[in-house]
Protein backbone atom coordinates (compact mmCIF):
# COMPACT_ATOMS: atom_id res chain seq x y z
CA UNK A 1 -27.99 10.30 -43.54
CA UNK A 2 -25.06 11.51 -45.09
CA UNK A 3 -21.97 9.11 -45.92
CA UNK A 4 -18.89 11.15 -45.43
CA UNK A 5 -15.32 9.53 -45.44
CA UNK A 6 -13.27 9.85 -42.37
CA UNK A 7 -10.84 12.25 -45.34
CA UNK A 8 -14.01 14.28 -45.57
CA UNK A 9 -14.22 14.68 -41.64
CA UNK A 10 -11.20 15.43 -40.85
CA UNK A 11 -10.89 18.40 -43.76
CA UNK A 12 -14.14 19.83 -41.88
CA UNK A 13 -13.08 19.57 -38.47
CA UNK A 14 -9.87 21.17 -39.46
CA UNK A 15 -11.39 24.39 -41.00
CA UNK A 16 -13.62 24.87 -38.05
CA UNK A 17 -10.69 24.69 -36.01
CA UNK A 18 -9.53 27.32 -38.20
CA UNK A 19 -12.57 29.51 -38.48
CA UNK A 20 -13.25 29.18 -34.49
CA UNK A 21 -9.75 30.51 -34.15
CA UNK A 22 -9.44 33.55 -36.35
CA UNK A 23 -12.79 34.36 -34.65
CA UNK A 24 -11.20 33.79 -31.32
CA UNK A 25 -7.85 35.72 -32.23
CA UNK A 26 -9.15 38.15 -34.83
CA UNK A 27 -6.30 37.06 -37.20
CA UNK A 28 -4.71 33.99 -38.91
CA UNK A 29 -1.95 33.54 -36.80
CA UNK A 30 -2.37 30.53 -35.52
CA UNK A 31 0.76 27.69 -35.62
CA UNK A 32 -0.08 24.72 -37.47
CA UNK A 33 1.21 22.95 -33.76
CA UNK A 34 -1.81 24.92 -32.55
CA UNK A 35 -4.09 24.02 -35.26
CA UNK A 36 -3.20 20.14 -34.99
CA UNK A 37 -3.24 19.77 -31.45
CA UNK A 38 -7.31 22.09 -31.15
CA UNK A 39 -8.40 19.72 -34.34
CA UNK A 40 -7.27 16.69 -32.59
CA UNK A 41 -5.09 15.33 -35.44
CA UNK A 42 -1.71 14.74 -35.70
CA UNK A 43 0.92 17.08 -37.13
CA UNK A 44 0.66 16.03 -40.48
CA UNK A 45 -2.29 15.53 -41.12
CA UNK A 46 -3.40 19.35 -41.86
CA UNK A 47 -0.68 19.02 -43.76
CA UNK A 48 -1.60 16.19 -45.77
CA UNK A 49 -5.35 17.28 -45.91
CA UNK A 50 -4.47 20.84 -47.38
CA UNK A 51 -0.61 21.86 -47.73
CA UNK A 52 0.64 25.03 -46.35
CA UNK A 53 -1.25 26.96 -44.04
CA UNK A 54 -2.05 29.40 -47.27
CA UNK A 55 -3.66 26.66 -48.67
CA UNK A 56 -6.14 25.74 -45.60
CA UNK A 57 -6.80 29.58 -45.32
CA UNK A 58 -8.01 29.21 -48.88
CA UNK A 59 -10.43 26.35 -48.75
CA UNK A 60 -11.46 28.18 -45.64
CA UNK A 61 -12.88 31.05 -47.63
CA UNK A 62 -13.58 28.68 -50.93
CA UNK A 63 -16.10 26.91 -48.61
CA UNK A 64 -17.87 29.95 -47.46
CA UNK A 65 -17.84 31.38 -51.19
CA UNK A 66 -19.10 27.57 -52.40
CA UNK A 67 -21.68 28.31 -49.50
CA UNK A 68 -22.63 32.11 -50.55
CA UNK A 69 -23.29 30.59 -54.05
CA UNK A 70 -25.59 27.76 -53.27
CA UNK A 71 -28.07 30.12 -51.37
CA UNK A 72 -28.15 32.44 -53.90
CA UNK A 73 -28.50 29.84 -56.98
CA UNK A 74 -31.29 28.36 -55.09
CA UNK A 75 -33.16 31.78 -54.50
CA UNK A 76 -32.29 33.12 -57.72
CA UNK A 77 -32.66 30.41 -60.19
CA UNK A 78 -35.97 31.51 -61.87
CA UNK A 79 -34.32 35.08 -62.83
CA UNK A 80 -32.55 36.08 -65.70
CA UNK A 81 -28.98 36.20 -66.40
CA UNK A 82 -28.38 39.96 -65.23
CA UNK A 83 -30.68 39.76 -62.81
CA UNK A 84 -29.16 37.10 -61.11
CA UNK A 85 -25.60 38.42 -61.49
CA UNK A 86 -27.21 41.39 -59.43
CA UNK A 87 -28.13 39.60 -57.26
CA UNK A 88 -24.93 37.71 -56.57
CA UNK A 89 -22.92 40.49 -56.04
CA UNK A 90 -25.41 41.94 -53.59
CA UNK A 91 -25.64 38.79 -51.88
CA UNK A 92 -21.78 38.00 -51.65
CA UNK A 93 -21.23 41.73 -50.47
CA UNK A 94 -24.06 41.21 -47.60
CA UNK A 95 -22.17 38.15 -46.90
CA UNK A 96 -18.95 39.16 -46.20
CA UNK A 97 -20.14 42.46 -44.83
CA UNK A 98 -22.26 40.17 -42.12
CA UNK A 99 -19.52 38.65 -41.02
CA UNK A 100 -16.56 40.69 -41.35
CA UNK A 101 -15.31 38.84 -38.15
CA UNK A 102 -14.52 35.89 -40.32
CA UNK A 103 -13.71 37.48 -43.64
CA UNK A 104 -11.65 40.92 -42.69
CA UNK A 105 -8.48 38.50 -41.46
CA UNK A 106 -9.60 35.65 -43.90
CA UNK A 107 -9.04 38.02 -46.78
């Protein structure tokens, strides 16, 4: 079982508020009112957790990057150096590609 601060929670229940919306809306315009009240936090605390709304949009796609990485370190670990790097950049392309839903308005 995984011990994860109530800090920790909060950050991930606040960027799947945000991904759930821009799939929802197909864009980031959200209010961070809107964001708040759908998280279930107060005002600030999206605020406090991230900064500006720039800045949540960004460790929105950092996670899913972070994410894209770890699967492909784990299947590619045993290759070489430009073999892996291939196969990074294919992976990350399929990725974003997959789910342009997320990513198009993300980016």
């Amino acid at each position: 079982m995984t011990n994860i601060s109530g800090k920790e929670r909060r950050r991930a229940q606040v960027l799947a508020v945000v991904e759930a919306s821009i799939r929802e809306s197909g864009d980031v315009s959200f209010s961070m009112k809107e964001l708040a009240e759908k998280a279930e936090v107060s005002f600030a605390t999206p605020f406090n957790l991230f900064g500006k709304k720039e800045d949540i949009l960004a460790a929105l796609l950092n996670s899913r990057i972070v994410e894209q990485a770890q699967l492909t370190t784990e299947r590619t670990h045993h290759e070489s150096g430009f073999e892996a790097l291939l196969h990074v950049a294919s992976d990350s392309c399929a990725g974003y590609t997959s789910d342009a839903e997320l990513f198009k308005p993300l980016l």
